[in-house]
Protein backbone atom coordinates (compact mmCIF):
# COMPACT_ATOMS: atom_id res chain seq x y z
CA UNK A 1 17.54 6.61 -13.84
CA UNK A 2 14.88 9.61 -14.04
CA UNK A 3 14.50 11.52 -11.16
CA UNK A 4 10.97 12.14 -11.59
CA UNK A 5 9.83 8.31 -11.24
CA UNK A 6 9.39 7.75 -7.25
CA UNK A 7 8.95 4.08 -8.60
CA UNK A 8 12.71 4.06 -9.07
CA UNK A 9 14.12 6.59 -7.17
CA UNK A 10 16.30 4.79 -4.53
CA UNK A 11 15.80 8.12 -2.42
CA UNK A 12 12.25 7.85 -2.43
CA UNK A 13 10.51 5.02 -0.25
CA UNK A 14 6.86 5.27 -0.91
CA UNK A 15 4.31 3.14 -1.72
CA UNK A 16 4.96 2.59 -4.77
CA UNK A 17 8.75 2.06 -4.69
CA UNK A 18 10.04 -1.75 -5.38
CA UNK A 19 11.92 -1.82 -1.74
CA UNK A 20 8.30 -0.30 0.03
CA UNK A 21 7.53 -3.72 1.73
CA UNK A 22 10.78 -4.02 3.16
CA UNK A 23 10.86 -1.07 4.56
CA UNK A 24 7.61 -1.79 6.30
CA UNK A 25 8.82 -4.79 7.02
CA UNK A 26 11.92 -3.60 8.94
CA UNK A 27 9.35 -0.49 10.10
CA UNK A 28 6.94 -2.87 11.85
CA UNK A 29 9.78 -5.36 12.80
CA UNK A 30 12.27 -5.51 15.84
CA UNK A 31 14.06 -2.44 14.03
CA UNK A 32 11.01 -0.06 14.28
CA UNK A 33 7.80 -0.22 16.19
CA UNK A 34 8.35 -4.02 17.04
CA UNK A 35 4.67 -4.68 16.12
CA UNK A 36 5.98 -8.06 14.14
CA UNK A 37 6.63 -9.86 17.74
CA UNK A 38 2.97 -10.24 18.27
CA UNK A 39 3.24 -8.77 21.81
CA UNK A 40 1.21 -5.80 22.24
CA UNK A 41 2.90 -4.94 24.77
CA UNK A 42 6.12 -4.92 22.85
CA UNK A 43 4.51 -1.84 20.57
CA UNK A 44 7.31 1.35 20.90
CA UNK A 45 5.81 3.97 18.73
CA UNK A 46 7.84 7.11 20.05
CA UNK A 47 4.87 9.60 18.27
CA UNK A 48 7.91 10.85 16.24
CA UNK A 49 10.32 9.16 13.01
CA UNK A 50 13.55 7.74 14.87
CA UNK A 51 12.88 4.42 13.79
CA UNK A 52 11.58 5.05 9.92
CA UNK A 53 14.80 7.95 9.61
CA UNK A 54 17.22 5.15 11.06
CA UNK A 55 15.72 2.66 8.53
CA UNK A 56 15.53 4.97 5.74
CA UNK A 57 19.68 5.70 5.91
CA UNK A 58 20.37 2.01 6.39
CA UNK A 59 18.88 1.55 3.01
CA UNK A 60 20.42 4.09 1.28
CA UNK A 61 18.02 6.94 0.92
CA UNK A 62 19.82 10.16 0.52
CA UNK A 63 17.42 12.68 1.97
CA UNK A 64 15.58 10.87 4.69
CA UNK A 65 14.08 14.16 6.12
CA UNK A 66 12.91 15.16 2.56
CA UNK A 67 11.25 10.98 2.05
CA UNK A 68 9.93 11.68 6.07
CA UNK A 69 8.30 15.01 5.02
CA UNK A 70 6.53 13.46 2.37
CA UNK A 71 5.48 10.45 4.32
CA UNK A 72 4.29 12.86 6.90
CA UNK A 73 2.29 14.69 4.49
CA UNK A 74 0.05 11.86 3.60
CA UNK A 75 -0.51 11.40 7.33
CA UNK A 76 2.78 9.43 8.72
CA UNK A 77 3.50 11.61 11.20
CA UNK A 78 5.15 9.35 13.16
CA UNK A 79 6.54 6.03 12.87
CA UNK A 80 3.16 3.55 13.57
CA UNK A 81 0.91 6.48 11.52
CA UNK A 82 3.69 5.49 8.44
CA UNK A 83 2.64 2.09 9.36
CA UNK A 84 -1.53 2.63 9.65
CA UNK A 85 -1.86 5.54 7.46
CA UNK A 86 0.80 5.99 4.21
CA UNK A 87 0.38 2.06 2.77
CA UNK A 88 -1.22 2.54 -0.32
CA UNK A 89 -1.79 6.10 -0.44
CA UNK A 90 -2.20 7.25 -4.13
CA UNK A 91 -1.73 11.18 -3.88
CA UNK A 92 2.44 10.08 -2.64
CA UNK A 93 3.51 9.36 -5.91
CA UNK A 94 2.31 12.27 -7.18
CA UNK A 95 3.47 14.88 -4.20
CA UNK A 96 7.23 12.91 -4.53
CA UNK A 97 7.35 13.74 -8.04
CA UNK A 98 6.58 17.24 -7.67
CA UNK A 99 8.69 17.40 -5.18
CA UNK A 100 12.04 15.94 -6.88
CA UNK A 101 10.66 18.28 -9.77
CA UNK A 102 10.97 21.03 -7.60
CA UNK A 103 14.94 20.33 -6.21
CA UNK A 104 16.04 19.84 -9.71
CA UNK A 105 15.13 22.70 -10.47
């Protein structure tokens, strides 16, 4: 597996990664924000990455503060901004490649 494809890097969740839905899935679900309930009032954004960190090690990912950096760079700063701001945001793919460039190195 190349390390430079976020597509396929199991330690990168982005938008473009195969397991991306599911972790907005699980994000938006009882395990996250809790947005999936349809109660509004059930909403538990914390304005920082509890839920998305405790997510991201349940799947796997190996450096969830290095995925949540990234994430926060394309304006998920928290767990609901992951949620309203990172889906489909083109410039990730390209930042998470540089970065796993840059740690090989």
């Amino acid at each position: 597996m190349s390390r430079n494809s976020s597509a396929s890097d199991p330690n990168m969740i982005t938008p473009s990664h195969p397991r991306w839905d599911e972790f907005q899935e699980r994000l938006a679900g009882d395990e996250g924000c809790g947005s999936l309930s349809g109660d509004k009032d059930s909403w538990r954004c914390r304005h920082d990455h509890r839920y998305s960190r405790q997510i991201l090690v349940q799947m796997g990912v190996e450096d969830p503060t290095l995925n949540l950096t990234l994430l926060a760079e394309q304006g998920g700063r928290c767990d609901c901004e992951i949620l309203f701001n990172v889906a489909g945001a083109p410039e990730l793919a390209e930042l998470v490649e540089d970065s796993v460039g840059e740690r090989a190195s």
